[in-house]
N, C-alpha and C. Protein backbone atom coordinates (compact mmCIF):
# COMPACT_ATOMS: atom_id res chain seq x y z
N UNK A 1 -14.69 14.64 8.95
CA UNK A 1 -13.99 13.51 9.52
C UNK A 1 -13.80 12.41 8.47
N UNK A 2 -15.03 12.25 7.74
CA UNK A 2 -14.90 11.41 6.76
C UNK A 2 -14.30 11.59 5.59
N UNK A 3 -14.16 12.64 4.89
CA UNK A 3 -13.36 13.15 4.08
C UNK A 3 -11.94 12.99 4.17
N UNK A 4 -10.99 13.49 6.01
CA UNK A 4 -9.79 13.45 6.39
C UNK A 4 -9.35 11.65 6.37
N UNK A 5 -10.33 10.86 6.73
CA UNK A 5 -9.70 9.66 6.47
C UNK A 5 -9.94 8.99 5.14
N UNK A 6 -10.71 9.46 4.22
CA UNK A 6 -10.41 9.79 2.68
C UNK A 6 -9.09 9.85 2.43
N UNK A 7 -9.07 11.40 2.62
CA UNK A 7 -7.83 11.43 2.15
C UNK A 7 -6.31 11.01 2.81
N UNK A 8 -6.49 10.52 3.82
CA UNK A 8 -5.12 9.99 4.69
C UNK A 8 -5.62 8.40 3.84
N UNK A 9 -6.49 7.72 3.57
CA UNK A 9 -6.50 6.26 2.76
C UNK A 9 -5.59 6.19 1.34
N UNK A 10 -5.98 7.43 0.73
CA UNK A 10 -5.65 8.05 -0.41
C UNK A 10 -4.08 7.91 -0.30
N UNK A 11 -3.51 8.97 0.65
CA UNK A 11 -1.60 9.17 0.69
C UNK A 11 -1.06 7.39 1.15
N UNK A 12 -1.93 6.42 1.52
CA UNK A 12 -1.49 5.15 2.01
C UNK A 12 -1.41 4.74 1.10
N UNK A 13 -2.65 4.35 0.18
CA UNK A 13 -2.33 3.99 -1.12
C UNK A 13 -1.17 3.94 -1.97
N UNK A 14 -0.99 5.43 -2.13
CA UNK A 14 -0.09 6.17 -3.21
C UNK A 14 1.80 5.14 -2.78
N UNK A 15 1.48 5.13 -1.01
CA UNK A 15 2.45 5.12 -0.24
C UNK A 15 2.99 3.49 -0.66
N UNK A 16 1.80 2.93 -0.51
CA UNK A 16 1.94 0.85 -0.50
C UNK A 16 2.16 0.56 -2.33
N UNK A 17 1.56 1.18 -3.07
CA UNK A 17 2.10 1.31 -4.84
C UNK A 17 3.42 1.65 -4.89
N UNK A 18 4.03 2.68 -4.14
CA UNK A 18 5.37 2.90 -4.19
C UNK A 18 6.60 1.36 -3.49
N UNK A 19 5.75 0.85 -2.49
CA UNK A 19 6.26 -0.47 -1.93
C UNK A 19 6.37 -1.68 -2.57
N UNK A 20 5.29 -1.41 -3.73
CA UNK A 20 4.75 -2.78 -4.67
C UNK A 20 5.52 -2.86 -5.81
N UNK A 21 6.50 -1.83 -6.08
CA UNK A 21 7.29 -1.77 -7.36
C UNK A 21 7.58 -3.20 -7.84
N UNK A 22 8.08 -3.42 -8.90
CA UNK A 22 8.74 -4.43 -9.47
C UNK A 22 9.94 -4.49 -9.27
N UNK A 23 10.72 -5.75 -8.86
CA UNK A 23 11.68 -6.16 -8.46
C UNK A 23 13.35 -5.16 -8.74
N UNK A 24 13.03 -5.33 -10.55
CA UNK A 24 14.19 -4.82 -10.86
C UNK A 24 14.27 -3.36 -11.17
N UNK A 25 13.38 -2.76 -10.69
CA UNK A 25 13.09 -1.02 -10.51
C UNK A 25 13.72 -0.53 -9.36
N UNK A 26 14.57 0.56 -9.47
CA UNK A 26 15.57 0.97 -8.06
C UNK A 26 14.14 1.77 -7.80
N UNK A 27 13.83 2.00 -6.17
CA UNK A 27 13.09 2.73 -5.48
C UNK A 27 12.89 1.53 -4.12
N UNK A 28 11.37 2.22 -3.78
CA UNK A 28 12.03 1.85 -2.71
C UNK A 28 11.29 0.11 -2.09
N UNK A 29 10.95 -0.63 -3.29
CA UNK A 29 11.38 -2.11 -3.23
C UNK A 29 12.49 -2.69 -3.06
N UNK A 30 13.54 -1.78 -3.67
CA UNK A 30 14.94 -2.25 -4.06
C UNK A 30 15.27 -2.34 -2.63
N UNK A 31 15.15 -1.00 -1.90
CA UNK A 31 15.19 -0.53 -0.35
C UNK A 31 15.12 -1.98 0.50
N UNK A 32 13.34 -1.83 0.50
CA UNK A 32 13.27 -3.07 1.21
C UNK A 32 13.57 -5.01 1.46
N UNK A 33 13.91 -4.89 -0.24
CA UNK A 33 14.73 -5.96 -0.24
C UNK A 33 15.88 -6.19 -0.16
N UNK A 34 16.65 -5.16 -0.09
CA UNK A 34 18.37 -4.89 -0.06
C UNK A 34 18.35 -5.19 2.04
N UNK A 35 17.38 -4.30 2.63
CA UNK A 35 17.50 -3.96 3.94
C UNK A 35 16.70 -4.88 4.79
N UNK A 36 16.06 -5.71 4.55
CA UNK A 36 15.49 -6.87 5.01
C UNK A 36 14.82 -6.32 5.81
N UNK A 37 14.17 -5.26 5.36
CA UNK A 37 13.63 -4.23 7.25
C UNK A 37 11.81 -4.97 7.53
N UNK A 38 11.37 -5.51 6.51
CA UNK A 38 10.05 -5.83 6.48
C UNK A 38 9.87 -7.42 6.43
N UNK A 39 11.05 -8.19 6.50
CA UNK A 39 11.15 -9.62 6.66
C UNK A 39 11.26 -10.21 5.79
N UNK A 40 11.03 -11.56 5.34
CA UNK A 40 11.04 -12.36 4.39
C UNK A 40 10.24 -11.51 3.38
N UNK A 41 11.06 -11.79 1.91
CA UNK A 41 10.41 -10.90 0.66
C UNK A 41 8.51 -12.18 0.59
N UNK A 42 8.73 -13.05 0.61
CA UNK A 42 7.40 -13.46 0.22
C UNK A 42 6.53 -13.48 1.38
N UNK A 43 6.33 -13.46 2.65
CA UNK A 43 5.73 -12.91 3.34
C UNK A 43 5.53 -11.31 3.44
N UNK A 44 6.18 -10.65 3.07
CA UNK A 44 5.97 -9.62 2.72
C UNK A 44 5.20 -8.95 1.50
N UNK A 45 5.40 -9.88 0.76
CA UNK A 45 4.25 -9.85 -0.58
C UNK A 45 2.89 -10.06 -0.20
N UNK A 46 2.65 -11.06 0.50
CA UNK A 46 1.36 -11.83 1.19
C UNK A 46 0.92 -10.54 2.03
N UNK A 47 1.92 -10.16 2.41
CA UNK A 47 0.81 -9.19 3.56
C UNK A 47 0.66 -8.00 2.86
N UNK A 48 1.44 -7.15 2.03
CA UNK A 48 1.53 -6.17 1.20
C UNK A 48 -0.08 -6.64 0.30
N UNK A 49 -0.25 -7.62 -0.17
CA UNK A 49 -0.96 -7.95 -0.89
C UNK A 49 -2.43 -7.96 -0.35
N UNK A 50 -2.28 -8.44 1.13
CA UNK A 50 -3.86 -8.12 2.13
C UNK A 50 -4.01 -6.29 2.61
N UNK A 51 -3.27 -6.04 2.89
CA UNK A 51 -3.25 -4.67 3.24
C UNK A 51 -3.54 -3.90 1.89
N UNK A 52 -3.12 -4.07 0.56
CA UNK A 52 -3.56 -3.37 0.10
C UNK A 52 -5.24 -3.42 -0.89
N UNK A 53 -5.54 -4.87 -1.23
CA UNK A 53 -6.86 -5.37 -1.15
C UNK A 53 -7.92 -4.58 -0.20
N UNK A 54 -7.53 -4.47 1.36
CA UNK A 54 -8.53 -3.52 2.05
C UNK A 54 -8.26 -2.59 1.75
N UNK A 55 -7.56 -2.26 1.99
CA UNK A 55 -7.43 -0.34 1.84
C UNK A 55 -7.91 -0.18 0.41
N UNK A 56 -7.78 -1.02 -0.90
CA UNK A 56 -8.69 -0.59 -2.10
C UNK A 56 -10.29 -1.02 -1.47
N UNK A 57 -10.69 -1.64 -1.18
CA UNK A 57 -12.01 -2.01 -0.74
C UNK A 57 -12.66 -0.55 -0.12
N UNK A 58 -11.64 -0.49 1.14
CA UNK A 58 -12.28 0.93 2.13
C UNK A 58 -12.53 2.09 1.14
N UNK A 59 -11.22 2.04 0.48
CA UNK A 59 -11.31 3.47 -0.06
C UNK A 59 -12.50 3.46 -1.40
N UNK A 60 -12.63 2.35 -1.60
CA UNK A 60 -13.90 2.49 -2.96
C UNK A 60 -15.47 2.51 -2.02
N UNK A 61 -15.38 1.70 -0.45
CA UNK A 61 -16.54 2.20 0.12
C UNK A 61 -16.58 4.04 0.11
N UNK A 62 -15.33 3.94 1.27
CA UNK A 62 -15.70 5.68 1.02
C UNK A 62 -16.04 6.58 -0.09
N UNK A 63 -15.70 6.34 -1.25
CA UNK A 63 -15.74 6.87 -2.31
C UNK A 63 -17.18 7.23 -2.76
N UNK A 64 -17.95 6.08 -2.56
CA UNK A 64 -19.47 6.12 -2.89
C UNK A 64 -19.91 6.75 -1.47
N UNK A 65 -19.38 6.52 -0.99
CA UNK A 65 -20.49 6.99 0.40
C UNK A 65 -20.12 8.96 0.33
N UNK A 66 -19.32 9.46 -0.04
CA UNK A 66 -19.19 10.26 -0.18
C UNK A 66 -19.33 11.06 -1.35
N UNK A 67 -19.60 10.45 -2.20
CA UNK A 67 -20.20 11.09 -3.21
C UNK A 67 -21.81 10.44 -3.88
């Protein structure tokens, strides 16, 4: 059980780095700032920025606890 939400923390990660790109990089920042689908770009930074702070936190607990 603990392992599966390991590794589902893991593909989130990979997932919110792909969100965090830099501005002038086409992918899929470009996406979300072209499509306004996630709201204001700087509230969206702010929260991009708390969400991914925990999820590094969780995933470095799990990490030790599992190994």
């Amino acid at each position: 059980m603990v392992k599966t939400l390991w590794f589902v923390m893991s593909l989130f990660l990979i997932l919110i780095i792909f969100l965090r790109m830099p501005q002038e990089n086409i992918g899929l920042s470009s996406f979300a700032n072209k499509s306004d689908i996630f709201g204001s770009p700087s509230s969206t930074q702010r929260t991009l920025n708390y969400i991914t702070g925990i999820s590094v936190f969780a995933y470095l607990v799990l990490a030790f606890y599992l190994n």
